[in-house]
C-alpha atoms as a PDB file:
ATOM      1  CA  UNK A   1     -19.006  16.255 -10.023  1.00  0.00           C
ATOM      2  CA  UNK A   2     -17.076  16.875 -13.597  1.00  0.00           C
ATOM      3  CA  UNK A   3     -17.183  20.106 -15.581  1.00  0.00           C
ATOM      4  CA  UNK A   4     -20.058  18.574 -17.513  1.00  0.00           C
ATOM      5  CA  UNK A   5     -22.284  18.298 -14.904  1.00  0.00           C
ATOM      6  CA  UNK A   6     -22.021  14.466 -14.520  1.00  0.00           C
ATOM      7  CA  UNK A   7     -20.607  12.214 -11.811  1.00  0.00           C
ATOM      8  CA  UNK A   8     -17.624  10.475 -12.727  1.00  0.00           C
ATOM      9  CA  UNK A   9     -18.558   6.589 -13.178  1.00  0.00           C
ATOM     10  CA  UNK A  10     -16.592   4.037 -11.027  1.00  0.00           C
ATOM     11  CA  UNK A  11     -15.064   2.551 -14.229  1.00  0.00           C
ATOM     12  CA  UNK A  12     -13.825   6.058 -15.262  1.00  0.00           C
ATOM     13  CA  UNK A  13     -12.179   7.224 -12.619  1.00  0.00           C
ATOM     14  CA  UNK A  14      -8.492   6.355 -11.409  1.00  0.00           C
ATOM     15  CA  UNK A  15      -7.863   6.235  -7.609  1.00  0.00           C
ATOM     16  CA  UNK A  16      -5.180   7.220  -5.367  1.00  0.00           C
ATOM     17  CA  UNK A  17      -5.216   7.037  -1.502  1.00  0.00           C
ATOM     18  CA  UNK A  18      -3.177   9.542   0.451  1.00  0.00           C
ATOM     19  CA  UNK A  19      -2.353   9.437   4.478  1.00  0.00           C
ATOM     20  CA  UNK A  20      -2.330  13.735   5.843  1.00  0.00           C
ATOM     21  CA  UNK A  21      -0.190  12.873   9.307  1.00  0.00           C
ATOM     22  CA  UNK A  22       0.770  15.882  11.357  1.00  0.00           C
ATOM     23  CA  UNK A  23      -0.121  18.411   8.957  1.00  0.00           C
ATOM     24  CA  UNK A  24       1.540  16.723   5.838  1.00  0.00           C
ATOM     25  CA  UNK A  25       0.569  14.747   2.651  1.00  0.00           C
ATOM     26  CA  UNK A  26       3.024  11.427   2.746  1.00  0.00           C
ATOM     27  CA  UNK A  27       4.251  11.197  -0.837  1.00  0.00           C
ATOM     28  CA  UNK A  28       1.963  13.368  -2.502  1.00  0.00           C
ATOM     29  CA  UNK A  29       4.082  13.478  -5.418  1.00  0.00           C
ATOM     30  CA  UNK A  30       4.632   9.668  -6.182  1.00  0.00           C
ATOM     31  CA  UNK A  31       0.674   9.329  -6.030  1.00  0.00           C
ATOM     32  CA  UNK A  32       0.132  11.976  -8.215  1.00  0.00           C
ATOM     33  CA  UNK A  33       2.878  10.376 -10.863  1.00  0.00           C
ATOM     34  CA  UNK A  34       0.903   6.944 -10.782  1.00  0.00           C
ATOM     35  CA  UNK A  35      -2.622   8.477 -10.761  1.00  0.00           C
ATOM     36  CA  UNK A  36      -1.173  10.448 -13.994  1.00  0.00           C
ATOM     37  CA  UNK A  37       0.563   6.636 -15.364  1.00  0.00           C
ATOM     38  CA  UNK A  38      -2.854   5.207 -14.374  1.00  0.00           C
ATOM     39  CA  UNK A  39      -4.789   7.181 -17.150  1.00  0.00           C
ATOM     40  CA  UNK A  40      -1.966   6.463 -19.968  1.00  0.00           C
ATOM     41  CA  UNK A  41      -2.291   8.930 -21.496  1.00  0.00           C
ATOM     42  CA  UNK A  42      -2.310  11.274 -19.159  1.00  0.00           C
ATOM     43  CA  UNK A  43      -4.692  14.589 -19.743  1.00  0.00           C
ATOM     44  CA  UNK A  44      -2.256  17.840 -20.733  1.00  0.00           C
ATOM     45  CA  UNK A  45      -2.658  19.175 -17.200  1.00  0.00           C
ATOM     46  CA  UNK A  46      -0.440  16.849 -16.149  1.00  0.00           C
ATOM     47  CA  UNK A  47       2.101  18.049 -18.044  1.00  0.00           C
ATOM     48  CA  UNK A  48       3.409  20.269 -15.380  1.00  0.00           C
ATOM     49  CA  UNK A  49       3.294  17.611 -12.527  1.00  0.00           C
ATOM     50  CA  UNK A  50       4.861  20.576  -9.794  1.00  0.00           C
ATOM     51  CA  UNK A  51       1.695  22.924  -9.967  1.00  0.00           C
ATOM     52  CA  UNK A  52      -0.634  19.928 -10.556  1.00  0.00           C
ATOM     53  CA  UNK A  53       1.238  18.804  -6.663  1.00  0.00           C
ATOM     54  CA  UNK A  54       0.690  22.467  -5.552  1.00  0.00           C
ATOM     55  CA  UNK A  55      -3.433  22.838  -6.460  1.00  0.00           C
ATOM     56  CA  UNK A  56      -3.560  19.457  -4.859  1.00  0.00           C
ATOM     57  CA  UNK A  57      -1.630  20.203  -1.721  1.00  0.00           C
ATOM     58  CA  UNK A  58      -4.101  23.661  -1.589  1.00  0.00           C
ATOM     59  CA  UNK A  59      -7.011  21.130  -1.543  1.00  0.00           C
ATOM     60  CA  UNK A  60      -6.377  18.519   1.189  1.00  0.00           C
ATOM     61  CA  UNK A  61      -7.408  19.647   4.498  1.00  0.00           C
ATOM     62  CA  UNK A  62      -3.890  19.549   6.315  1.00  0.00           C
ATOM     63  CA  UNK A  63      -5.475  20.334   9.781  1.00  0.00           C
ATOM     64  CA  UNK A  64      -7.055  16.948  10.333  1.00  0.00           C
ATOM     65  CA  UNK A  65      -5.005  13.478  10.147  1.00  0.00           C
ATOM     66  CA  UNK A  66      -6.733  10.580   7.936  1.00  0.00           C
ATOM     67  CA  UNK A  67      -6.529   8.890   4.786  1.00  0.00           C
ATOM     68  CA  UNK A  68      -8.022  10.758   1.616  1.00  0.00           C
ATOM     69  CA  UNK A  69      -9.049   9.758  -1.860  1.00  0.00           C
ATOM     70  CA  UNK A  70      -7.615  10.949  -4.419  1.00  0.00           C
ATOM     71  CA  UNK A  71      -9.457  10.698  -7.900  1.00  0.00           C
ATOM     72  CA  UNK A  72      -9.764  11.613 -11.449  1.00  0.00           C
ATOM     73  CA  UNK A  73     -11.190  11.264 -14.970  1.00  0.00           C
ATOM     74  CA  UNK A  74      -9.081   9.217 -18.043  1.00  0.00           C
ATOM     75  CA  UNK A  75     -10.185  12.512 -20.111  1.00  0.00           C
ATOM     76  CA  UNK A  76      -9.036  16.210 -20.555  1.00  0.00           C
ATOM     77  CA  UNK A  77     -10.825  17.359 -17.486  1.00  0.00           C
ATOM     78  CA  UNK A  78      -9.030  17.282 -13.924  1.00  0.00           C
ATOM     79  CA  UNK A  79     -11.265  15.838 -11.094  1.00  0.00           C
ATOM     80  CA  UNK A  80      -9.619  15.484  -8.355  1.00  0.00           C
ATOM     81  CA  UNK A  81     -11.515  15.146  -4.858  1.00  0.00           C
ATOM     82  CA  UNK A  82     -10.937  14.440  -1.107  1.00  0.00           C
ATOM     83  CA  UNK A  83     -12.282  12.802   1.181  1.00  0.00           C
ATOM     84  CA  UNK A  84     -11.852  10.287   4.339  1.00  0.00           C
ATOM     85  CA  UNK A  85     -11.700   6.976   3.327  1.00  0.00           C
ATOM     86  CA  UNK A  86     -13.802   5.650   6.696  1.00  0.00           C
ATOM     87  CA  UNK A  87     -11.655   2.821   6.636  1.00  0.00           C
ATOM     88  CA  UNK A  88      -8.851   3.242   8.771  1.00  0.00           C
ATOM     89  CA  UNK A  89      -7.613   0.630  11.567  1.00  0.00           C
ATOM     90  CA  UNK A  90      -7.790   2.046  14.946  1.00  0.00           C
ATOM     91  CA  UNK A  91      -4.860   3.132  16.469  1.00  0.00           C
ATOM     92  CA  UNK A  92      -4.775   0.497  19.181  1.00  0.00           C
ATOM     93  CA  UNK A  93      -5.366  -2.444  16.253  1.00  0.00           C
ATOM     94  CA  UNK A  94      -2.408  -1.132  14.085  1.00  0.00           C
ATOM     95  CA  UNK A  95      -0.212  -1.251  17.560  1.00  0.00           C
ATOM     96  CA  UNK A  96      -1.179  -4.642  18.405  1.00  0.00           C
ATOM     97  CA  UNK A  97      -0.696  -5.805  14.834  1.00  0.00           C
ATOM     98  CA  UNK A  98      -3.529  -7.553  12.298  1.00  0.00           C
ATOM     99  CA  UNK A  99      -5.159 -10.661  12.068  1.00  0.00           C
ATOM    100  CA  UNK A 100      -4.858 -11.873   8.680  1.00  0.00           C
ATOM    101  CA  UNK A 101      -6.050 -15.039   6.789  1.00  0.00           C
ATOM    102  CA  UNK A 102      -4.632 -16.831   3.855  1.00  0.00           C
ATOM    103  CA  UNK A 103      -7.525 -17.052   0.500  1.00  0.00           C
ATOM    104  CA  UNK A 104      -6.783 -18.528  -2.540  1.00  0.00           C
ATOM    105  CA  UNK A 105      -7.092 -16.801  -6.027  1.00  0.00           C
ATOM    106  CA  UNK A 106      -7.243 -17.717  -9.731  1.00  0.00           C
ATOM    107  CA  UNK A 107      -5.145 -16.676 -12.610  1.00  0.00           C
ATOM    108  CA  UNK A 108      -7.365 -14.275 -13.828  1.00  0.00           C
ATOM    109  CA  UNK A 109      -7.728 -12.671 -10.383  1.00  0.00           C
ATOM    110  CA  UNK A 110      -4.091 -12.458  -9.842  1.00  0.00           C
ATOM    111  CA  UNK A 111      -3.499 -10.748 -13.129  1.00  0.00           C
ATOM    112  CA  UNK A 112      -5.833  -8.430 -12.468  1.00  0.00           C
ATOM    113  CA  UNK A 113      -5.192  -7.257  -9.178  1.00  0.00           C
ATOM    114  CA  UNK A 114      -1.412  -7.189 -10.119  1.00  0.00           C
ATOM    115  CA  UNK A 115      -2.324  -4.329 -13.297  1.00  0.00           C
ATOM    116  CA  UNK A 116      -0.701  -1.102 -12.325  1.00  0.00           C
ATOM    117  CA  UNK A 117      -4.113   1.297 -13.143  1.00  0.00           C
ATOM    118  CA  UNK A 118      -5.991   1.903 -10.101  1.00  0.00           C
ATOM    119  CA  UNK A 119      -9.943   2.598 -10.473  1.00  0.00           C
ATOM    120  CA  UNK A 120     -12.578   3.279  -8.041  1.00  0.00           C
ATOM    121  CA  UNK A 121     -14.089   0.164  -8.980  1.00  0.00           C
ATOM    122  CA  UNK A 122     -11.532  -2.110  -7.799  1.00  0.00           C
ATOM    123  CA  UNK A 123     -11.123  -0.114  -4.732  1.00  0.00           C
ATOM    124  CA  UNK A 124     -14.495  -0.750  -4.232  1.00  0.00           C
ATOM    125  CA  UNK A 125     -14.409  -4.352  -5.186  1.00  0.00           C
ATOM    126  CA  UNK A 126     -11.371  -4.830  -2.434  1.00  0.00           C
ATOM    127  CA  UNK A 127     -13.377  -2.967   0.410  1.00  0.00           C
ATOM    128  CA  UNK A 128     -16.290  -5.122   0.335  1.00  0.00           C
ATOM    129  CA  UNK A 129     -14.043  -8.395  -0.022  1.00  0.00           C
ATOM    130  CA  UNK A 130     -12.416  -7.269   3.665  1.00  0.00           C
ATOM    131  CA  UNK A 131     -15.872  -6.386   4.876  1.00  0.00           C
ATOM    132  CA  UNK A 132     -17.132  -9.393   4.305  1.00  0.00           C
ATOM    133  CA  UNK A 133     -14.147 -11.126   6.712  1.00  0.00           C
ATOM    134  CA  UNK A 134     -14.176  -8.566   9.156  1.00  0.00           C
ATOM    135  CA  UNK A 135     -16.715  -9.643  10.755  1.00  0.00           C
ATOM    136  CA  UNK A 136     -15.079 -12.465  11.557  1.00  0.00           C
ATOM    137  CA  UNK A 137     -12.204 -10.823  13.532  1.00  0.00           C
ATOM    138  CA  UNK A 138      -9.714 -10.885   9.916  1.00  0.00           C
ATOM    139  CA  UNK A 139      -8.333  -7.367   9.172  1.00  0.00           C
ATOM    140  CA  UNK A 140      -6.365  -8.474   5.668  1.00  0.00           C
ATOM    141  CA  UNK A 141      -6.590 -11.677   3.288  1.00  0.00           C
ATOM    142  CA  UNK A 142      -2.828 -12.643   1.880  1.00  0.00           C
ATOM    143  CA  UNK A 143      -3.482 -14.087  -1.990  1.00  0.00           C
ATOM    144  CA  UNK A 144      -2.181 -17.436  -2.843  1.00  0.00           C
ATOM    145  CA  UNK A 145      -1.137 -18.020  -6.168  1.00  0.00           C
ATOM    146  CA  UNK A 146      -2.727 -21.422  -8.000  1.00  0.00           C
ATOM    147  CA  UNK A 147       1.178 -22.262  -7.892  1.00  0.00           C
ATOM    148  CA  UNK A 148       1.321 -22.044  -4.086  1.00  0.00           C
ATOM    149  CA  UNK A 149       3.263 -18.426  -3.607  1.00  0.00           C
ATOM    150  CA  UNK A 150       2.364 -15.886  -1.984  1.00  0.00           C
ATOM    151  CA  UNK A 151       1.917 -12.916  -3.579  1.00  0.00           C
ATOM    152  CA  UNK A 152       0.464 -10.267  -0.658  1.00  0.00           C
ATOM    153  CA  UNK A 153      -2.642  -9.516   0.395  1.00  0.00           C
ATOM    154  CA  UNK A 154      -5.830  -7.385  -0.988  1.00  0.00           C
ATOM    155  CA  UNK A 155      -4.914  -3.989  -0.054  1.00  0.00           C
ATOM    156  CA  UNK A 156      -1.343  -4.114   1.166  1.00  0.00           C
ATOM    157  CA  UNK A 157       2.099  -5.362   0.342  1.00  0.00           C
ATOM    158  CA  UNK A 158       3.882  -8.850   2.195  1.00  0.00           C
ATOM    159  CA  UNK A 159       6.877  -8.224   3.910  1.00  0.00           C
ATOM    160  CA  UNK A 160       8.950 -11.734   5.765  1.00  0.00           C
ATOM    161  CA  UNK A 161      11.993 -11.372   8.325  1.00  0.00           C
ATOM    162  CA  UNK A 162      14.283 -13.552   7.526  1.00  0.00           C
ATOM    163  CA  UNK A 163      17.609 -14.411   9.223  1.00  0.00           C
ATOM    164  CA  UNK A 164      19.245 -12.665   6.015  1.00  0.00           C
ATOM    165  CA  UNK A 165      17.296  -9.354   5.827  1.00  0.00           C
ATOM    166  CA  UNK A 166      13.870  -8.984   4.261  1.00  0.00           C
ATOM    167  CA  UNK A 167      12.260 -11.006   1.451  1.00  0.00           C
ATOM    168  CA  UNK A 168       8.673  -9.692  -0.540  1.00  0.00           C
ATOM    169  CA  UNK A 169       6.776 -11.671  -3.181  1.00  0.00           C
ATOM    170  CA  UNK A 170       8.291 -10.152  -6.607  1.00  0.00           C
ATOM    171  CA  UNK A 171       6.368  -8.026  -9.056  1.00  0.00           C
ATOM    172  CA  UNK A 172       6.820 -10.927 -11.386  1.00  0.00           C
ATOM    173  CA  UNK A 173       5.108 -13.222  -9.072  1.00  0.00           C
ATOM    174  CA  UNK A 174       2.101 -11.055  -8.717  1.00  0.00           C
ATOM    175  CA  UNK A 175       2.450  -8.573  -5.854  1.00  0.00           C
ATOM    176  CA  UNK A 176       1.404  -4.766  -6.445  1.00  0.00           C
ATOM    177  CA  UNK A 177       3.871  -2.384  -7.473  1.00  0.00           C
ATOM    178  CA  UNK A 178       3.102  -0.448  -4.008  1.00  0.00           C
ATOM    179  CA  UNK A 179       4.319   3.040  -3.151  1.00  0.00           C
ATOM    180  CA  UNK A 180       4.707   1.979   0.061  1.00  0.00           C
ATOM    181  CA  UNK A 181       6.242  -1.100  -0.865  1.00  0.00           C
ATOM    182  CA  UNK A 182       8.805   0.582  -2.908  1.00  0.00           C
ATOM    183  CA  UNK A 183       9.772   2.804   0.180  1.00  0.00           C
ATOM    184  CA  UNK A 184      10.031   0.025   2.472  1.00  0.00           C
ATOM    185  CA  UNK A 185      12.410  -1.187   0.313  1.00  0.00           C
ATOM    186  CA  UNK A 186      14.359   1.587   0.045  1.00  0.00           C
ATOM    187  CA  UNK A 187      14.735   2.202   4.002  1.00  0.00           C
ATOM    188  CA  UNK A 188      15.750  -0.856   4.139  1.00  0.00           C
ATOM    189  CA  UNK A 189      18.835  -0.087   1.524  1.00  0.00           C
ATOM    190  CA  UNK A 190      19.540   3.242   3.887  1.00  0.00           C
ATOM    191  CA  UNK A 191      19.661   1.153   6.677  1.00  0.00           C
ATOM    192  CA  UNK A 192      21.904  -1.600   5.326  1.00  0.00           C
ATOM    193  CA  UNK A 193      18.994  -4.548   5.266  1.00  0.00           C
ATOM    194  CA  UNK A 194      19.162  -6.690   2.528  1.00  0.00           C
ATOM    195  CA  UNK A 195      15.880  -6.782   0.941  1.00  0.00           C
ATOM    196  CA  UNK A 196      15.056  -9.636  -1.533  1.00  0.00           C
ATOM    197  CA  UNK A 197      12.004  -9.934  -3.821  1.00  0.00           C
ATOM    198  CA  UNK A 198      11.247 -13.460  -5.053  1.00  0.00           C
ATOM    199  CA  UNK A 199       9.398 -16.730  -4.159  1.00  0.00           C
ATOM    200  CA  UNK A 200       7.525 -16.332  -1.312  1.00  0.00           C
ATOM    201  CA  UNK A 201       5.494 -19.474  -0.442  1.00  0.00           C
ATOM    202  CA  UNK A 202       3.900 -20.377   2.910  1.00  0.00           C
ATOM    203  CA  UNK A 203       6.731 -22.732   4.218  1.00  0.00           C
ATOM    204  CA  UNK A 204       8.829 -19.491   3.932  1.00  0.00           C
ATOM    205  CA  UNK A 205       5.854 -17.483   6.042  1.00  0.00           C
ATOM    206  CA  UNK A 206       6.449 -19.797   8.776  1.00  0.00           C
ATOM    207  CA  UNK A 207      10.418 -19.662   9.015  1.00  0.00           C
ATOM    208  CA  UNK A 208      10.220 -15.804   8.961  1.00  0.00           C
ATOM    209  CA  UNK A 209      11.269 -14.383  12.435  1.00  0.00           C
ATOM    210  CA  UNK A 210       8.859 -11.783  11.734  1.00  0.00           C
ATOM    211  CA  UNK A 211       6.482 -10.572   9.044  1.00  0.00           C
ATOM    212  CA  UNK A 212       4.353  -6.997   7.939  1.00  0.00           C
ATOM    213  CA  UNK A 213       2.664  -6.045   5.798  1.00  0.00           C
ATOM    214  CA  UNK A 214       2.959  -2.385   3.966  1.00  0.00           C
ATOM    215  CA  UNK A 215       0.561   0.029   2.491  1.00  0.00           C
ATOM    216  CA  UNK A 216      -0.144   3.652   1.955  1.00  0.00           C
ATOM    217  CA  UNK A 217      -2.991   3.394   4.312  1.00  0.00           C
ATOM    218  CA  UNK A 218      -2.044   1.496   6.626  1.00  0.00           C
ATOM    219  CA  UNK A 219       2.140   2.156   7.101  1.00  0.00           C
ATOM    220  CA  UNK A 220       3.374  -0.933   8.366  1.00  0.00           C
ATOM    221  CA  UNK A 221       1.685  -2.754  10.606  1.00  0.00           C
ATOM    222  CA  UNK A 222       2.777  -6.387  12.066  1.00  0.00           C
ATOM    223  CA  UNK A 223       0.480  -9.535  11.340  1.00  0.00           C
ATOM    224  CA  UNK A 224      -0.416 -10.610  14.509  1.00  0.00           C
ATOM    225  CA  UNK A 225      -2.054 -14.453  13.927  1.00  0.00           C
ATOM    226  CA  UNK A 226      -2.276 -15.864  10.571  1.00  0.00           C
ATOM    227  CA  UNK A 227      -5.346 -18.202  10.269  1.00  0.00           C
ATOM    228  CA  UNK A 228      -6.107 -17.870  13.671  1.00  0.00           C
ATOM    229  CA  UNK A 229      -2.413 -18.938  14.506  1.00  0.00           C
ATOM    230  CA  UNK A 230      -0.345 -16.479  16.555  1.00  0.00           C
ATOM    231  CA  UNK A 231       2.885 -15.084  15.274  1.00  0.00           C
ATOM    232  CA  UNK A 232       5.567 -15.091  18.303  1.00  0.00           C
ATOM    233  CA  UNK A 233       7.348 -11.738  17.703  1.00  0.00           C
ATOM    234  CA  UNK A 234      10.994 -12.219  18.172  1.00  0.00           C
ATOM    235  CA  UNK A 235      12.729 -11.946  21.349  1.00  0.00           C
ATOM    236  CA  UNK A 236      14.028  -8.484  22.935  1.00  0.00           C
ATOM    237  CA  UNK A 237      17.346  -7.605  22.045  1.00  0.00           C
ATOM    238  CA  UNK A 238      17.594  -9.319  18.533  1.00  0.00           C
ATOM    239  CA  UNK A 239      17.872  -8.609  15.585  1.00  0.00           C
ATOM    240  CA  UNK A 240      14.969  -8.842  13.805  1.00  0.00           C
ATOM    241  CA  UNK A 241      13.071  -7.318  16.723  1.00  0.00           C
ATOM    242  CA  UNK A 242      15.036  -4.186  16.287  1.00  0.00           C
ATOM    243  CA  UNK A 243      14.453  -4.147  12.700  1.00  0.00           C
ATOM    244  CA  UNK A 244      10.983  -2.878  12.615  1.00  0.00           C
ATOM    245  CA  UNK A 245      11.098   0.521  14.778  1.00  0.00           C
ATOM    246  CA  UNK A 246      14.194   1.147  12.722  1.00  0.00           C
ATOM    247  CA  UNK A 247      12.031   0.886   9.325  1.00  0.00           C
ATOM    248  CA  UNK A 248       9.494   2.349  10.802  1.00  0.00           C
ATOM    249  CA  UNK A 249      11.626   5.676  11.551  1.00  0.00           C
ATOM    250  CA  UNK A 250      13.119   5.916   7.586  1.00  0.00           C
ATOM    251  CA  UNK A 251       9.669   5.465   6.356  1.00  0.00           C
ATOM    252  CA  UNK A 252       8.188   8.547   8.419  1.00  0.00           C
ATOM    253  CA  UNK A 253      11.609  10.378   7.574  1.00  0.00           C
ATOM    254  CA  UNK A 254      10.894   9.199   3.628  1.00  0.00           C
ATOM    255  CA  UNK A 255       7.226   9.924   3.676  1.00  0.00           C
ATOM    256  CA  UNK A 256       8.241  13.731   4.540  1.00  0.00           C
ATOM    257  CA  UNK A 257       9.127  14.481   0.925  1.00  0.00           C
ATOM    258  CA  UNK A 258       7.017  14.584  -1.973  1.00  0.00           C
ATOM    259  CA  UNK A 259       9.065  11.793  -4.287  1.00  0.00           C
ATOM    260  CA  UNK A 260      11.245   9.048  -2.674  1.00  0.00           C
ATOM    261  CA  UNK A 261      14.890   9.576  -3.613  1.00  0.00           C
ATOM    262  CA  UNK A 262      16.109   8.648  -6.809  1.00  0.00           C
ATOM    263  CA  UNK A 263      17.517   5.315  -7.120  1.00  0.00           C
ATOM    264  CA  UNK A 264      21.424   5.638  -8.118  1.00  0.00           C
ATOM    265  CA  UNK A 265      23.400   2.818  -9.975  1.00  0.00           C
END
């Protein structure tokens, strides 16, 4: 509920989900810049981003690990509310990796699910889509551009291994401007991984020694089959097998802070 008395309609309100693990909020502070970008302009409160973190952090019930929404209203009123998002993987699917399937999608779908602002509305629009495949043993849909790329799937960010480093559908091409997707990249740069955003088309999906895909929900989890096809993970000892604990380390020791570093010329 607002100040006013009224609940917030879907189309009004801006949405961020947040992951509590072990007693801490995983970049609090980079979902609290977007949700503020998200309402352009952003109320006055958010003026002082710091205590707006703070009340937050105050709010989220540390105690318990889950993913919680956070939420509030293009106006000069701050609603900001928590709650589990019911939606997580279990723990034993995320290990195993996820079963994901390849849809199609129009222009107009592409452009819209590529738009920085995130409302309820479109959360809600991208939960039922996955509901309705669940069922059929698919945890995540990977888009396909009308000019064959790939450009990630519904709620998460595409990742390839390639024999060169890592490669991600580009901004340009239509993939979301992820948090998660931005610190994958960067623990990739700490670790010395060249990571590429470009082209990504299915011919490249099935050359990749490996591929992930990356979200603030989820973390990164490995695709297991893709349209019912298994993925062979790569063998012990290489490369590309040793790449993903390795990224999977930076991101927990990234996720620690607030902000992800600033990026340096």
């Amino acid at each position: 509920m607002t100040s006013d008395g009224l609940p917030p309609s879907a189309s009004s309100r801006f949405v961020e989900l947040v992951r509590v693990r072990r007693g801490r909020v995983e970049l609090l502070g980079e979902h609290l810049r977007r949700l503020a970008s998200s309402m352009n302009p952003p109320p006055p409160f958010w003026s002082e981003l710091e205590l707006v973190l703070q009340r937050v952090r105050a709010t989220l019930p540390t105690a318990r690990d889950g993913i919680y929404e956070l939420s509030a209203r293009a106006d000069t009123i701050e609603q900001t509310e928590s709650r589990s998002d019911g939606e997580e993987l279990a723990g034993e699917t995320l290990a195993a990796g996820v079963d994901v399937a390849i849809i199609a999608v129009d222009r107009a779908a592409l452009l819209e699910s590529a738009a920085t602002p995130k409302t309820f509305d479109r959360l809600l629009a991208a939960r039922a889509q996955l509901a309705s495949v669940r069922a059929r043993g698919v945890h995540e849909l990977v888009r396909r551009a009308p000019t064959g790329q790939l450009v990630g799937a519904v709620r998460a960010n595409l990742f390839l291994i390639t024999d060169d480093g890592l490669l991600t559908p580009s901004t340009a091409s239509g993939a979301f401007p992820g948090i998660a997707r931005r610190a994958t990249l960067r623990a990739a740069r700490d670790l010395g991984v060249a990571a590429r955003e470009g082209v990504v088309t299915e011919s490249d999906l099935a050359r990749a020694s490996d591929a992930f895909l990356t979200s603030s929900a989820l973390g990164l989890v490995a695709i297991r089959t893709l349209d019912g096809r298994p993925l062979v993970a790569p063998s012990r000892g290489t490369r590309p097998r040793a790449l993903v604990p390795k990224l999977r380390l930076r991101l927990h020791e990234l996720s620690g802070a607030s902000f992800l570093p600033e990026e340096r010329e």
